[in-house]
C-alpha atoms as a PDB file:
ATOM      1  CA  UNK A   1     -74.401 -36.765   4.788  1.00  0.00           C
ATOM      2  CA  UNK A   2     -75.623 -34.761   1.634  1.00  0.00           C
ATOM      3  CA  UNK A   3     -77.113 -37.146  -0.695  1.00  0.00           C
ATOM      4  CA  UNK A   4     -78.345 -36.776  -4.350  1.00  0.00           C
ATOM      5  CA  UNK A   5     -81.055 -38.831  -5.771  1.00  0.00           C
ATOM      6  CA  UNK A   6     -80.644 -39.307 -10.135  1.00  0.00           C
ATOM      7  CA  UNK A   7     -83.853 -40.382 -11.822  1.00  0.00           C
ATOM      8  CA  UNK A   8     -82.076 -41.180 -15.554  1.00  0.00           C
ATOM      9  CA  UNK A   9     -83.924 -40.692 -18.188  1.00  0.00           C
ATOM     10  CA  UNK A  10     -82.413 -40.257 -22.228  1.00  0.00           C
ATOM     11  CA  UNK A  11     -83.813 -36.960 -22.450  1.00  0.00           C
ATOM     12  CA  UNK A  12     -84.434 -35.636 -18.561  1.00  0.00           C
ATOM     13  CA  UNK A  13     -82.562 -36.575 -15.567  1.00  0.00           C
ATOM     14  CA  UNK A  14     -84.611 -35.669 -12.329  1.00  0.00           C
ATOM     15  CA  UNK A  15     -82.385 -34.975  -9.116  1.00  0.00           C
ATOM     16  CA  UNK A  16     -83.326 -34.906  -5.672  1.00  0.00           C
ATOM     17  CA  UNK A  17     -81.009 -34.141  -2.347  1.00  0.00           C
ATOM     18  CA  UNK A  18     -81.265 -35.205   0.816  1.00  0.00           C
ATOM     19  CA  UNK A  19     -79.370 -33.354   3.896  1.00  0.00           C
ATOM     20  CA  UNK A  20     -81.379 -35.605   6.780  1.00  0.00           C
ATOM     21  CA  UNK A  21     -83.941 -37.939   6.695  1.00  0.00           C
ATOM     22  CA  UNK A  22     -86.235 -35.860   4.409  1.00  0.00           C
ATOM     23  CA  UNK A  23     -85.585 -35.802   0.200  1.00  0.00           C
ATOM     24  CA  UNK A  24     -86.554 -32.963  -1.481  1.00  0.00           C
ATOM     25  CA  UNK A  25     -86.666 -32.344  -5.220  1.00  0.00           C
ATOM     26  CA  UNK A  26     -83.887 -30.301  -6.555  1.00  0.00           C
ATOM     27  CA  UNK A  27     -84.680 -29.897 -10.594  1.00  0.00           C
ATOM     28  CA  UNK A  28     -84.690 -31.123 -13.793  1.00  0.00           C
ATOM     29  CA  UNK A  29     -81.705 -31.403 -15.794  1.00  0.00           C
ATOM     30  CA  UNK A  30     -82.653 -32.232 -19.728  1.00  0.00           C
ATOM     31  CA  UNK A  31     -79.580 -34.162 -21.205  1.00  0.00           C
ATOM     32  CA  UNK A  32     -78.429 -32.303 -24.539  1.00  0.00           C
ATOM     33  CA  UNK A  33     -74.649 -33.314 -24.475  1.00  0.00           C
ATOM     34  CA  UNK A  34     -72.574 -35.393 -21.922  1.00  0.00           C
ATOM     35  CA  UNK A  35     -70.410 -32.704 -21.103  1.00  0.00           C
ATOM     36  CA  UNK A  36     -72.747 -29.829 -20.191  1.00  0.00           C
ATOM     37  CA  UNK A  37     -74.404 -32.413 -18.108  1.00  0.00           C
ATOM     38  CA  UNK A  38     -71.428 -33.777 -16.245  1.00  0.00           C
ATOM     39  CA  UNK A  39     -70.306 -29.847 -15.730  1.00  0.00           C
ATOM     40  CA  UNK A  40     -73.849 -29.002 -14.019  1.00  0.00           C
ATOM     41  CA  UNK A  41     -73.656 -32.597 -12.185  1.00  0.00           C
ATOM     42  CA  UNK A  42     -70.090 -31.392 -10.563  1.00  0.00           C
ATOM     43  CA  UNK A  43     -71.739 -27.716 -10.245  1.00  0.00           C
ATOM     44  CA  UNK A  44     -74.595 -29.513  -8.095  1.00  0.00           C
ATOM     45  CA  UNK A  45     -71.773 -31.778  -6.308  1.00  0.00           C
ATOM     46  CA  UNK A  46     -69.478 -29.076  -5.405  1.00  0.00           C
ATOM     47  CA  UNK A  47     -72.383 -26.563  -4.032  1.00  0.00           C
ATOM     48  CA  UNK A  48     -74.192 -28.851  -2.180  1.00  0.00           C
ATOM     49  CA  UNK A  49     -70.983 -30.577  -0.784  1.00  0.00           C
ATOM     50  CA  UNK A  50     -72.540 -34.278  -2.247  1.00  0.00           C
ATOM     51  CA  UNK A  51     -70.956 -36.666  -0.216  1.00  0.00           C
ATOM     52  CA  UNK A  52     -72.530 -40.059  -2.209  1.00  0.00           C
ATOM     53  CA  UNK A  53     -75.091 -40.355  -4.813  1.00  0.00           C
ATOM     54  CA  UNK A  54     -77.933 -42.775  -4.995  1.00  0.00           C
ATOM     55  CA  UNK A  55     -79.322 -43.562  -9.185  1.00  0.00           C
ATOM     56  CA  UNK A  56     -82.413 -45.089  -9.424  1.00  0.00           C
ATOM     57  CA  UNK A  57     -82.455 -48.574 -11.303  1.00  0.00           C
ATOM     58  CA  UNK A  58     -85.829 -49.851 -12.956  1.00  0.00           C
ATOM     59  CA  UNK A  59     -86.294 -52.864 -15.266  1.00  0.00           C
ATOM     60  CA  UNK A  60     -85.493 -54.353 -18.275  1.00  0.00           C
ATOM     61  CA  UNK A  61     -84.071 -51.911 -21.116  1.00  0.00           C
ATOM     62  CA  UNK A  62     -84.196 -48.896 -19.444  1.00  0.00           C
ATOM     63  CA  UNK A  63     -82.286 -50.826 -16.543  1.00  0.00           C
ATOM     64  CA  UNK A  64     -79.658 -51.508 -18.766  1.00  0.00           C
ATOM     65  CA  UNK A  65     -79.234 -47.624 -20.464  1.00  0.00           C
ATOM     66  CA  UNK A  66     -79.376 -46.639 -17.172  1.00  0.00           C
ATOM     67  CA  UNK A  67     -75.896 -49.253 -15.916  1.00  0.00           C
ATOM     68  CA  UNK A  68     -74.571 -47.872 -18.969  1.00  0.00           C
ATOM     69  CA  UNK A  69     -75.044 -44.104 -17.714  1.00  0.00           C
ATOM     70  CA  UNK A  70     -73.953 -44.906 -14.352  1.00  0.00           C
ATOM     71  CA  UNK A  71     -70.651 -46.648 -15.632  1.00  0.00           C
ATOM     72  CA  UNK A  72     -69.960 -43.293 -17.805  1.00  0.00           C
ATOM     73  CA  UNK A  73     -70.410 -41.308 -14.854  1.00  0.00           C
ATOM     74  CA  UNK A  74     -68.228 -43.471 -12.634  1.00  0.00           C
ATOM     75  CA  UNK A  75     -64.831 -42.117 -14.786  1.00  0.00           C
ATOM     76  CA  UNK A  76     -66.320 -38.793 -14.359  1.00  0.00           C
ATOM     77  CA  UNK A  77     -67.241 -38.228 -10.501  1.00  0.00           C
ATOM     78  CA  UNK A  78     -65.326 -39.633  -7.471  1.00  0.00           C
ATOM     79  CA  UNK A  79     -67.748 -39.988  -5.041  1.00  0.00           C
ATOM     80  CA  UNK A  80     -69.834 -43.015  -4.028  1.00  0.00           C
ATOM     81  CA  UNK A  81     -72.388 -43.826  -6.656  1.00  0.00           C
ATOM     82  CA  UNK A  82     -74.783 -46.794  -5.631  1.00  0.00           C
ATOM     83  CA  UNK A  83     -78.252 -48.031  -7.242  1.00  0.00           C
ATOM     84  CA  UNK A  84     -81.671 -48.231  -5.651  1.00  0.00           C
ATOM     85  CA  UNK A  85     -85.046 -49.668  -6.898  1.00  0.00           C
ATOM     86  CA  UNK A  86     -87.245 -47.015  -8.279  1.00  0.00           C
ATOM     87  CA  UNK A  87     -89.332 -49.337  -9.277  1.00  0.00           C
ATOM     88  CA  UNK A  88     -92.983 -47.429  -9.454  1.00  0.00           C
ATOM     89  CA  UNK A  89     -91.294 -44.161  -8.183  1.00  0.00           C
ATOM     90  CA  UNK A  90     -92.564 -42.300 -11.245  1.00  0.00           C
ATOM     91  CA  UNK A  91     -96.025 -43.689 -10.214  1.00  0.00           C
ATOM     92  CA  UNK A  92     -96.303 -42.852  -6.777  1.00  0.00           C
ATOM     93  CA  UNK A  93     -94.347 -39.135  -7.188  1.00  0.00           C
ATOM     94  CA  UNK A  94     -97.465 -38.433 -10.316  1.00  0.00           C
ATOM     95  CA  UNK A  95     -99.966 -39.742  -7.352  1.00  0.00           C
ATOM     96  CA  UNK A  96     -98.922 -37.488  -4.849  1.00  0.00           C
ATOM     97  CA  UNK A  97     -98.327 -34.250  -6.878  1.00  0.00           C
ATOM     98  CA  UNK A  98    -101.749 -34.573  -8.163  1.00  0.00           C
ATOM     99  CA  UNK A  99    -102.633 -35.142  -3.972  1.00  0.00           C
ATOM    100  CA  UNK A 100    -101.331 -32.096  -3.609  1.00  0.00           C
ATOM    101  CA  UNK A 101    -103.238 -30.079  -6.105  1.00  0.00           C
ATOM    102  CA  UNK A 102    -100.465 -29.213  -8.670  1.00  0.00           C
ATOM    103  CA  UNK A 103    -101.481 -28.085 -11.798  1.00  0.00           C
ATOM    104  CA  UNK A 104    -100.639 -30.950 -15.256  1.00  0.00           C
ATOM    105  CA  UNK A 105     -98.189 -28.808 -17.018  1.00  0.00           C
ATOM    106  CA  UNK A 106     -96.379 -28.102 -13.429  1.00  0.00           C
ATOM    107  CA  UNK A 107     -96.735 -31.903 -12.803  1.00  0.00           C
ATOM    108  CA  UNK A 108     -94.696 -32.777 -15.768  1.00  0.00           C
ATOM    109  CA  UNK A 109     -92.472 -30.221 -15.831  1.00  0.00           C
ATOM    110  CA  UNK A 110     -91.276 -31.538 -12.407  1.00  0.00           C
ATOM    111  CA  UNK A 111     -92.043 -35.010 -12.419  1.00  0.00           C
ATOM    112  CA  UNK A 112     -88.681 -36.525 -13.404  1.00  0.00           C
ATOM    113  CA  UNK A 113     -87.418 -34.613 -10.159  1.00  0.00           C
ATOM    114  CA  UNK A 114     -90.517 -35.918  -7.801  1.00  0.00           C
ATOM    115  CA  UNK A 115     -89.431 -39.261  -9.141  1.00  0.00           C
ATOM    116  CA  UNK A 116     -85.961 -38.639  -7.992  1.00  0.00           C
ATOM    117  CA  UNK A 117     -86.929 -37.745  -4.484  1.00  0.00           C
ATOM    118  CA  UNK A 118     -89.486 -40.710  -4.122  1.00  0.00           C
ATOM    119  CA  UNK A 119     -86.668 -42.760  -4.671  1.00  0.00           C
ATOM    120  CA  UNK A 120     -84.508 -41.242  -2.478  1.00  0.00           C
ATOM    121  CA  UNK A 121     -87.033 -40.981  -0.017  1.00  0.00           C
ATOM    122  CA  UNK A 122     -87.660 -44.904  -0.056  1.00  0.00           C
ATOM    123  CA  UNK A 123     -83.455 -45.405   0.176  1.00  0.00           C
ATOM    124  CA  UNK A 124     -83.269 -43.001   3.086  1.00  0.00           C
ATOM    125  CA  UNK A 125     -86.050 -44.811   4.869  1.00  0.00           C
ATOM    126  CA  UNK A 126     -84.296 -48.658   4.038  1.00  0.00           C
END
């Protein structure tokens, strides 16, 4: 089953897929207008034959935008859409990208994405 992993953010929404066991990041997505981002959301959905998609839920306010986002998409996508705790995701994804030796501006560029996958990572392995 083809999964994609949605770190929400207001202004960047990190995505992640999963084919197996293993998530991988897929990109960045920065959120300018609902529309253009629900058009490269089906684009993503349609190439990579998504089959269910997995958004991560944190705590308090941002918790709450991010029901609100996930209701909005519901009336626009007709596939499975569950949450998962990402609790810390963002965390451990900056941890291990800085493991790995990538350079700060790379880091951050990405990290929204690495955040994604962490989280799907931890939902695969549940």
């Amino acid at each position: 089953m083809n999964i994609l992993g949605i770190d929400y953010g207001e202004a960047k929404i990190g995505l992640a897929m999963a084919t197996s066991k293993i998530a991988e990041p897929l990109g960045v997505v920065r959120f300018e207008t609902w529309d253009k981002f629900v058009e490269r959301l089906v684009e993503i959905i349609t190439e990579d034959k998504i089959e269910k998609i997995i958004i991560g839920l944190s705590e308090e306010k941002t918790a709450e935008k991010t029901k609100q986002f996930t209701e909005k998409l519901k009336k626009e996508i007709a596939i499975p859409i569950e949450y998962f705790d990402e609790t810390l995701s963002t965390q451990e994804a900056q941890q291990l990208s800085k493991e790995a030796g990538m350079k700060r501006q790379k880091r951050t560029a990405l990290e929204d994405a690495f955040a994604a996958s962490v989280m799907l990572q931890n939902y695969l392995e549940k």
